[in-house]
N, C-alpha and C. Protein backbone atom coordinates (compact mmCIF):
# COMPACT_ATOMS: atom_id res chain seq x y z
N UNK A 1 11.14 2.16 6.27
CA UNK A 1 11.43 0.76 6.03
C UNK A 1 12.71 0.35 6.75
N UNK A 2 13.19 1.31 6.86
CA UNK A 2 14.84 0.87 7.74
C UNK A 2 14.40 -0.08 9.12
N UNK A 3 13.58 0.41 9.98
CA UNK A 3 12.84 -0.19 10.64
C UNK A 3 13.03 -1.51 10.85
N UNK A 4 12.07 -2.03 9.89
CA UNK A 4 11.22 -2.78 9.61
C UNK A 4 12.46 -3.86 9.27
N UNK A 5 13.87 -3.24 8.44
CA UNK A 5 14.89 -3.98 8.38
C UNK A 5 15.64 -4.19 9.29
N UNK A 6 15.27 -3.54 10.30
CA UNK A 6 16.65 -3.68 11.42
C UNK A 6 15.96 -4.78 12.40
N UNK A 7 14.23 -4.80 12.21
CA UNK A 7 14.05 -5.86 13.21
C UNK A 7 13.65 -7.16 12.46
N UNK A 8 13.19 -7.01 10.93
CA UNK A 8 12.97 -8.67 10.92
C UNK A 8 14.08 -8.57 9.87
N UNK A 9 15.27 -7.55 9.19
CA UNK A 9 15.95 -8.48 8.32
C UNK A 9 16.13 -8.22 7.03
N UNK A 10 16.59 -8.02 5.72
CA UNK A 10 16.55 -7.64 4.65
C UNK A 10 15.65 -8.19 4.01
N UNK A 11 15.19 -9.03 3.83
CA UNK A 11 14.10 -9.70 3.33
C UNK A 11 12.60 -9.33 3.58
N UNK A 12 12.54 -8.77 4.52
CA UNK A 12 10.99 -7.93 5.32
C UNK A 12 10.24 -7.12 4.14
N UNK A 13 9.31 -7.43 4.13
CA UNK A 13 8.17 -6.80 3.38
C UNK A 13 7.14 -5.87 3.85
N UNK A 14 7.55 -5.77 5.33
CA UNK A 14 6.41 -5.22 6.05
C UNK A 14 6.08 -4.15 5.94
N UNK A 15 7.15 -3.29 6.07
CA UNK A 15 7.28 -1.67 6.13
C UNK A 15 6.47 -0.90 4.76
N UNK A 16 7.07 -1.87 3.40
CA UNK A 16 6.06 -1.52 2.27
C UNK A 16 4.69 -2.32 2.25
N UNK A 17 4.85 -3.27 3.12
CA UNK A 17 3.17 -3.40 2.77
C UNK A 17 2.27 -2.75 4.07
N UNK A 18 2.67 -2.33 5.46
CA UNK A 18 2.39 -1.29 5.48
C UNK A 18 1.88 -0.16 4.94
N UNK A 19 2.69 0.77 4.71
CA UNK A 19 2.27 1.77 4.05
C UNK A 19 1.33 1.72 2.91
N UNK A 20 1.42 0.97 1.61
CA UNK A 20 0.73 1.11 1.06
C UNK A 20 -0.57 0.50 1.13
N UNK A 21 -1.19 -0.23 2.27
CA UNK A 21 -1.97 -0.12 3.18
C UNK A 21 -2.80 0.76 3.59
N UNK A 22 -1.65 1.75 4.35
CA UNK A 22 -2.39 2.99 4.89
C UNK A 22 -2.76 3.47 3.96
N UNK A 23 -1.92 3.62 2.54
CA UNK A 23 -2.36 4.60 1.58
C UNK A 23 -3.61 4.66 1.34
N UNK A 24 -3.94 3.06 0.90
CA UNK A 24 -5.29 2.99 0.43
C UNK A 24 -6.19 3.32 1.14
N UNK A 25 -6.01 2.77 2.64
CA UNK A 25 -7.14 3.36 3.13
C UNK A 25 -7.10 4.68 3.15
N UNK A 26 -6.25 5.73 3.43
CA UNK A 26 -6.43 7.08 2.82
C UNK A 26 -7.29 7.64 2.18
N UNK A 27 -6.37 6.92 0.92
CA UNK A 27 -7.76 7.06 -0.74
C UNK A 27 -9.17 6.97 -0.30
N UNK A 28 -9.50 5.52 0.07
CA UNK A 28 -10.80 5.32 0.48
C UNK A 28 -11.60 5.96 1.03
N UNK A 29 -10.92 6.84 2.67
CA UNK A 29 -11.69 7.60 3.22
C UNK A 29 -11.57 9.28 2.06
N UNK A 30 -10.86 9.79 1.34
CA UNK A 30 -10.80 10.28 0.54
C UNK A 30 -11.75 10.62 -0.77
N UNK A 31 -12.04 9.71 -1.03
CA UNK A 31 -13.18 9.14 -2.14
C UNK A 31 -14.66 9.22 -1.32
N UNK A 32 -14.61 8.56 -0.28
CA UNK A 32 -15.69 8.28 0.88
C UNK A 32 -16.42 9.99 0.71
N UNK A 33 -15.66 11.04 0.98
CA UNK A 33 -15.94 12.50 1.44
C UNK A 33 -16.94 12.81 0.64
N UNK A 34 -17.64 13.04 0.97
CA UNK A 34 -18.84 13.97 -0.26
C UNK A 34 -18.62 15.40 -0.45
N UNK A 35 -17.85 16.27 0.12
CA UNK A 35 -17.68 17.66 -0.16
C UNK A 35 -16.81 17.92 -0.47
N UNK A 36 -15.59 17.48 -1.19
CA UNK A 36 -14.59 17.61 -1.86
C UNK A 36 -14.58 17.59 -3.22
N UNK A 37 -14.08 18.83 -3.70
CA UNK A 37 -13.79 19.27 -5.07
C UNK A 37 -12.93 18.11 -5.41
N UNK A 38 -13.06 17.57 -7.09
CA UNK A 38 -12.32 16.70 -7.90
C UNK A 38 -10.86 17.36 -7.89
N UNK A 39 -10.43 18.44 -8.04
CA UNK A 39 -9.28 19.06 -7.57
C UNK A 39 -8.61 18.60 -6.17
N UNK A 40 -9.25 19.07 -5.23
CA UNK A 40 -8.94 18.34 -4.11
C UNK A 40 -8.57 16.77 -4.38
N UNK A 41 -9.00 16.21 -4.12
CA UNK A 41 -9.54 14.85 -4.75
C UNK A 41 -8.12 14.60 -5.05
N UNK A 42 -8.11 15.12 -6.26
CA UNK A 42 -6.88 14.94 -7.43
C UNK A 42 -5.48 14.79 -6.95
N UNK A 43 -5.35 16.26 -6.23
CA UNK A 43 -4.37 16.71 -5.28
C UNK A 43 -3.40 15.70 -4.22
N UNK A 44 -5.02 15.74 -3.14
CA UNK A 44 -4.62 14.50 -2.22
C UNK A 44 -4.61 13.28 -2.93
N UNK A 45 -5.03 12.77 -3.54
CA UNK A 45 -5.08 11.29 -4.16
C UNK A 45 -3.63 11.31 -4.26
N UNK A 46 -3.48 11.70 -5.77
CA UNK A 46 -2.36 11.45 -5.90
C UNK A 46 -0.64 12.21 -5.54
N UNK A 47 -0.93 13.33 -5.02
CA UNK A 47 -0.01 13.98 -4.10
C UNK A 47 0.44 13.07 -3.08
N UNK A 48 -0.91 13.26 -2.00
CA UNK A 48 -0.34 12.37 -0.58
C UNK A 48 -0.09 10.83 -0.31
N UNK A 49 -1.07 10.56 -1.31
CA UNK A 49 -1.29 9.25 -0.98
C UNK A 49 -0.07 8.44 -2.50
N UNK A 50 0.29 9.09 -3.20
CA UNK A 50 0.91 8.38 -4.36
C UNK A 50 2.70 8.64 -3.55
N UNK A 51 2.61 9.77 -2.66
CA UNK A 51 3.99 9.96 -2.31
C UNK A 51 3.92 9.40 -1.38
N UNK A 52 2.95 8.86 -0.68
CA UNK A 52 3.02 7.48 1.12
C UNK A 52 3.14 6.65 0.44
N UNK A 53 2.44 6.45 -0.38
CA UNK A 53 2.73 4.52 -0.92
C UNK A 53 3.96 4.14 -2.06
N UNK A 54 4.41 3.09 -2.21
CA UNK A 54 5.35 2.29 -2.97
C UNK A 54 5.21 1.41 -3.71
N UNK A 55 5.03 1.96 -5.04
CA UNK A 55 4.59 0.49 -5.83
C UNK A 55 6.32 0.35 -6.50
N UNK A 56 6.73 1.20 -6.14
CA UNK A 56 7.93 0.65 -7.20
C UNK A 56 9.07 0.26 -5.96
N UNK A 57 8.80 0.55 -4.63
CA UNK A 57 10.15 -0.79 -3.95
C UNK A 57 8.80 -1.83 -3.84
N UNK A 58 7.51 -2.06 -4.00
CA UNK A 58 6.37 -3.17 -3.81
C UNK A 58 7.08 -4.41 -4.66
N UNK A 59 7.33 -3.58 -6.04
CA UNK A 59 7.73 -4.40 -7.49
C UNK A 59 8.93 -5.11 -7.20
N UNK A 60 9.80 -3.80 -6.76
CA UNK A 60 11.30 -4.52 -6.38
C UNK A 60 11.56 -5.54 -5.33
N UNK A 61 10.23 -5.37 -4.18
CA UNK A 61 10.55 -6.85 -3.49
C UNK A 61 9.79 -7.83 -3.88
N UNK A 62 9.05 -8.05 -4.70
CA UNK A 62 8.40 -9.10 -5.74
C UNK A 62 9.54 -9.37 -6.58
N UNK A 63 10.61 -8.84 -7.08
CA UNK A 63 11.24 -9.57 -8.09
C UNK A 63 12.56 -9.90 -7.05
N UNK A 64 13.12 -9.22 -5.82
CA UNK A 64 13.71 -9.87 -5.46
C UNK A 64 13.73 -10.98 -4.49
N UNK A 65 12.27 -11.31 -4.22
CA UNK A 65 11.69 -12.48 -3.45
C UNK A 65 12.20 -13.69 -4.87
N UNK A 66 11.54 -13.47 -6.04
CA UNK A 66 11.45 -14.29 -7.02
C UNK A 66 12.90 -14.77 -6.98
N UNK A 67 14.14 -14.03 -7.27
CA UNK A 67 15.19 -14.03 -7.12
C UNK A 67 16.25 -14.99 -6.27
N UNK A 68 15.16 -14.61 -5.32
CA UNK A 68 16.05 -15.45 -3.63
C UNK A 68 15.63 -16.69 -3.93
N UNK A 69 14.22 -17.23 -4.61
CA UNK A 69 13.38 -17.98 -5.22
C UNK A 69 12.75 -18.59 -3.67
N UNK A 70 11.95 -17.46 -3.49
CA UNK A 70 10.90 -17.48 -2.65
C UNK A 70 9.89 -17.10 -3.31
N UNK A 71 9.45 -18.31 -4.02
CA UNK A 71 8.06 -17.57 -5.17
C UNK A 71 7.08 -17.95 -4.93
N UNK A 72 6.85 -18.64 -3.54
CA UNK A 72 5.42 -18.83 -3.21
C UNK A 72 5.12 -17.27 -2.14
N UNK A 73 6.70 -17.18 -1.25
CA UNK A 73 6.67 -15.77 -0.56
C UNK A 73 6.03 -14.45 -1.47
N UNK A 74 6.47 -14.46 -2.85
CA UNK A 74 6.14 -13.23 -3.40
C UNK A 74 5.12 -13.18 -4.00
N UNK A 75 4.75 -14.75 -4.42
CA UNK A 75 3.02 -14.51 -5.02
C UNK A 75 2.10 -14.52 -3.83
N UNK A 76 2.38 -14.36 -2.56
CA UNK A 76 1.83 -14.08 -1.03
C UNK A 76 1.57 -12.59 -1.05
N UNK A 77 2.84 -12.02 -1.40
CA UNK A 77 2.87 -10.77 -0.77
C UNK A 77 2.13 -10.21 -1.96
N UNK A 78 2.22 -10.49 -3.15
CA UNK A 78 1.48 -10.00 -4.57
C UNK A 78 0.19 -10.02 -3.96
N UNK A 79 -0.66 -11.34 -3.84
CA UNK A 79 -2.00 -11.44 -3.43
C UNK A 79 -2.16 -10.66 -2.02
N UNK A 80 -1.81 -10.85 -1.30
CA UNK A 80 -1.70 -10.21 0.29
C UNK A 80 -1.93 -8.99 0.00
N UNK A 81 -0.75 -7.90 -0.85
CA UNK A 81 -0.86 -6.52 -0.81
C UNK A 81 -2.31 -6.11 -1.33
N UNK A 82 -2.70 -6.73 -2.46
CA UNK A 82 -3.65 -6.64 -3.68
C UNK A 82 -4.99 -6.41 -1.94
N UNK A 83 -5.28 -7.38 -2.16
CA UNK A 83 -6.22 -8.08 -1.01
C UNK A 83 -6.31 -6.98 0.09
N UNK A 84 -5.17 -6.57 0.37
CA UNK A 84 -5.28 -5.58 1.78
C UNK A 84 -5.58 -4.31 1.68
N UNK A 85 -5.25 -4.23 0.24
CA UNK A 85 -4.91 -2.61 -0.52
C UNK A 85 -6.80 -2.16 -0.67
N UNK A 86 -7.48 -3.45 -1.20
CA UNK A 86 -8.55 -3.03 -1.69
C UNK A 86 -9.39 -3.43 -0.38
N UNK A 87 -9.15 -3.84 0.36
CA UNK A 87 -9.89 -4.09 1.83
C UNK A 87 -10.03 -3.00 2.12
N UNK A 88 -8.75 -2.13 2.50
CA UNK A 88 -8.44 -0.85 3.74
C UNK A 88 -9.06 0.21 2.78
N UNK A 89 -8.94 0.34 1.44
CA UNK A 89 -9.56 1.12 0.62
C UNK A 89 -11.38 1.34 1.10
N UNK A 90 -11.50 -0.44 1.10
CA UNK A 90 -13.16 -0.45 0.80
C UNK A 90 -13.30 0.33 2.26
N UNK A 91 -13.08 -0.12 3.73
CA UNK A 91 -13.13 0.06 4.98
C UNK A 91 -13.21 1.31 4.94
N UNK A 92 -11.87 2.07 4.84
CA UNK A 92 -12.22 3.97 4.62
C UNK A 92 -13.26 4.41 3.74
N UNK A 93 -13.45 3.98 2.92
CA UNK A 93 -14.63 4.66 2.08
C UNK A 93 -15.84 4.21 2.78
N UNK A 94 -16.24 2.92 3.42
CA UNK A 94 -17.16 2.75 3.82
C UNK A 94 -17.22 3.70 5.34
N UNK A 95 -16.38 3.68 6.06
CA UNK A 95 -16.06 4.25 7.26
C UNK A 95 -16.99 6.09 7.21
N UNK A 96 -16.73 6.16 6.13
CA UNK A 96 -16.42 7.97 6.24
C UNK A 96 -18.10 8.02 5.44
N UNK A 97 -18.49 6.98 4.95
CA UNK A 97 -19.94 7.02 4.65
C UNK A 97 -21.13 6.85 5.29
């Protein structure tokens, strides 16, 4: 995320909505697999993909958007993440099927 701050700014959302992005689609193609043990599964789910993604700086720039009182910005990025999360999810699972 440093990134992501050095080119658009403290306020940037990108870097976490990024990632937890990729995460999902992760999951998705994850879930997608048909020969993977629920162990596995388990493992990567929430191992790789719970330690790539960010729901708790996600939260923290939702309340400090609210804050700056950019609250149409953060009910954007609320719906936006939601929306993208379960897109890239559906896409990998469909992808790998």
């Amino acid at each position: 995320e440093r990134v992501a701050v050095a080119r658009r700014g403290r306020g940037s959302v990108v870097g976490t909505l990024t990632v937890n992005v990729v995460g999902s689609a992760v999951l998705g193609v994850l879930l997608g697999l048909r020969d993977v043990s629920p162990a596995v599964t388990a493992l990567v789910g929430t191992g790789f993909c719970g330690t790539l993604t960010t729901f708790s700086t996600y939260g923290n720039d939702v309340v400090r958007l609210v804050e700056e009182r950019a609250v149409g910005r953060a009910l954007a990025y609320l719906a936006g993440t939601l929306a993208l999360g379960l897109g890239a999810a559906a896409a990998g699972y469909l992808l790998i099927r």
